[in-house]
Protein backbone atom coordinates (compact mmCIF):
# COMPACT_ATOMS: atom_id res chain seq x y z
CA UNK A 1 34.79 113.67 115.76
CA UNK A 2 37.88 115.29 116.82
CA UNK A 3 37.91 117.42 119.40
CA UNK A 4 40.37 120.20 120.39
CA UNK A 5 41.77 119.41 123.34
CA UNK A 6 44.40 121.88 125.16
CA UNK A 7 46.59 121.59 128.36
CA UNK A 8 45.82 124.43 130.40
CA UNK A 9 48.41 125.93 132.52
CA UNK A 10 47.84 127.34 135.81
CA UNK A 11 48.53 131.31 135.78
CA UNK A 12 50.61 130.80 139.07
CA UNK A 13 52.81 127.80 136.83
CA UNK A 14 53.41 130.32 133.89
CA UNK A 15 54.44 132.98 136.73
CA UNK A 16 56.75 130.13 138.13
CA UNK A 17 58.15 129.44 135.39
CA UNK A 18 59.44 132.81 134.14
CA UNK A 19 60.99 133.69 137.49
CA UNK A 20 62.96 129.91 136.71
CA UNK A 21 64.28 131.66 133.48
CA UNK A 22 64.70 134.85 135.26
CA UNK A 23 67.26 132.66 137.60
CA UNK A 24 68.64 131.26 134.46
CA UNK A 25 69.32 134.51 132.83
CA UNK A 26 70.97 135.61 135.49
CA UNK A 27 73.56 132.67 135.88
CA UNK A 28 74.37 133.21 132.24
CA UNK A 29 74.84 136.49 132.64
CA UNK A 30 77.63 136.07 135.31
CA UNK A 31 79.09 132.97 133.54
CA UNK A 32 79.49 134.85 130.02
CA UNK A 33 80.50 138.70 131.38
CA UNK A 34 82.33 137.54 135.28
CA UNK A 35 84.17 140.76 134.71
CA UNK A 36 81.74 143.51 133.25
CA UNK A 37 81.94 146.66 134.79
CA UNK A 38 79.54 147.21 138.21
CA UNK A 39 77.20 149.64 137.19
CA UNK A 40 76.23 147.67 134.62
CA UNK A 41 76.20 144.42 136.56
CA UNK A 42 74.34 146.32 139.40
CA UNK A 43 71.75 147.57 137.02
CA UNK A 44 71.07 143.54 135.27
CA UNK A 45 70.74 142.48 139.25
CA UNK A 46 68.19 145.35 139.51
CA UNK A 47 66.48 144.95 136.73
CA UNK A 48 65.89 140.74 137.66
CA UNK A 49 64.96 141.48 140.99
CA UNK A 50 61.91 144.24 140.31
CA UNK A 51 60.76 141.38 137.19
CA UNK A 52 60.96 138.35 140.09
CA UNK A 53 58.77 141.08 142.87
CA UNK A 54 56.41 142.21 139.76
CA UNK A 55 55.87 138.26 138.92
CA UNK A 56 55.57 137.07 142.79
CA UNK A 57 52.82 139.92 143.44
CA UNK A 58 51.10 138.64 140.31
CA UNK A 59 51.63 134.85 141.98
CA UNK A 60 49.85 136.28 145.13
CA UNK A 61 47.17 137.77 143.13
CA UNK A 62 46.14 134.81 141.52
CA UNK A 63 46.24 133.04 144.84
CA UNK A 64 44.06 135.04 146.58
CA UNK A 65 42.04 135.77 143.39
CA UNK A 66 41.24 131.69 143.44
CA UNK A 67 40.97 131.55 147.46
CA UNK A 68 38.01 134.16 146.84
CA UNK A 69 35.73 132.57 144.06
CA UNK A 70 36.33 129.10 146.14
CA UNK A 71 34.89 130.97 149.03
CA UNK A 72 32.35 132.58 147.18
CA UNK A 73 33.88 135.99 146.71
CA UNK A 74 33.70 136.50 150.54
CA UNK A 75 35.90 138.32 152.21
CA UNK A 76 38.90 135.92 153.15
C-alpha cells in the first residue's frame, strides 16, 4: 500500500521564508538599478517594508494562535 505522505511546513517557516526573499529582492534591486531615480527607489523600500510588517504580524499570529490551543484556548 502506498501511502501519501507530505512534509508539512510550519505557517511561521513559510512566513520566514518569504520575508528571506523579500531581503533578496531587495539586494537585487539595488545591485541591478544603484542609480534609479529616488522616488522610485523610496517607493520599492516602502513597498518591502509594509510586506516584511504584514508577514511578521501574521508570524505573531500564528504564535500566539499555537500558544493558545497548547494552553487550552485560555487566556495567555
Amino acid at each position: 500500500m502506498k501511502t501519501n505522505r507530505r512534509l508539512q511546513v510550519s505557517p511561521v517557516s513559510k512566513f520566514e521564508s518569504l520575508i528571506s526573499r523579500l531581503e533578496q529582492i531587495r539586494r537585487e534591486f539595488y545591485r541591478q538599478i544603484p542609480d534609479s531615480d529616488e522616488i522610485d527607489q523610496n517607493t520599492f523600500e516602502n513597498a518591502i517594508n509594509e510586506a516584511q510588517t504584514v508577514i511578521g504580524v501574521c508570524i505573531a499570529q500564528q504564535l500566539v494562535d499555537r500558544c493558545r490551543r497548547e494552553k487550552g484556548g485560555r487566556a495567555l
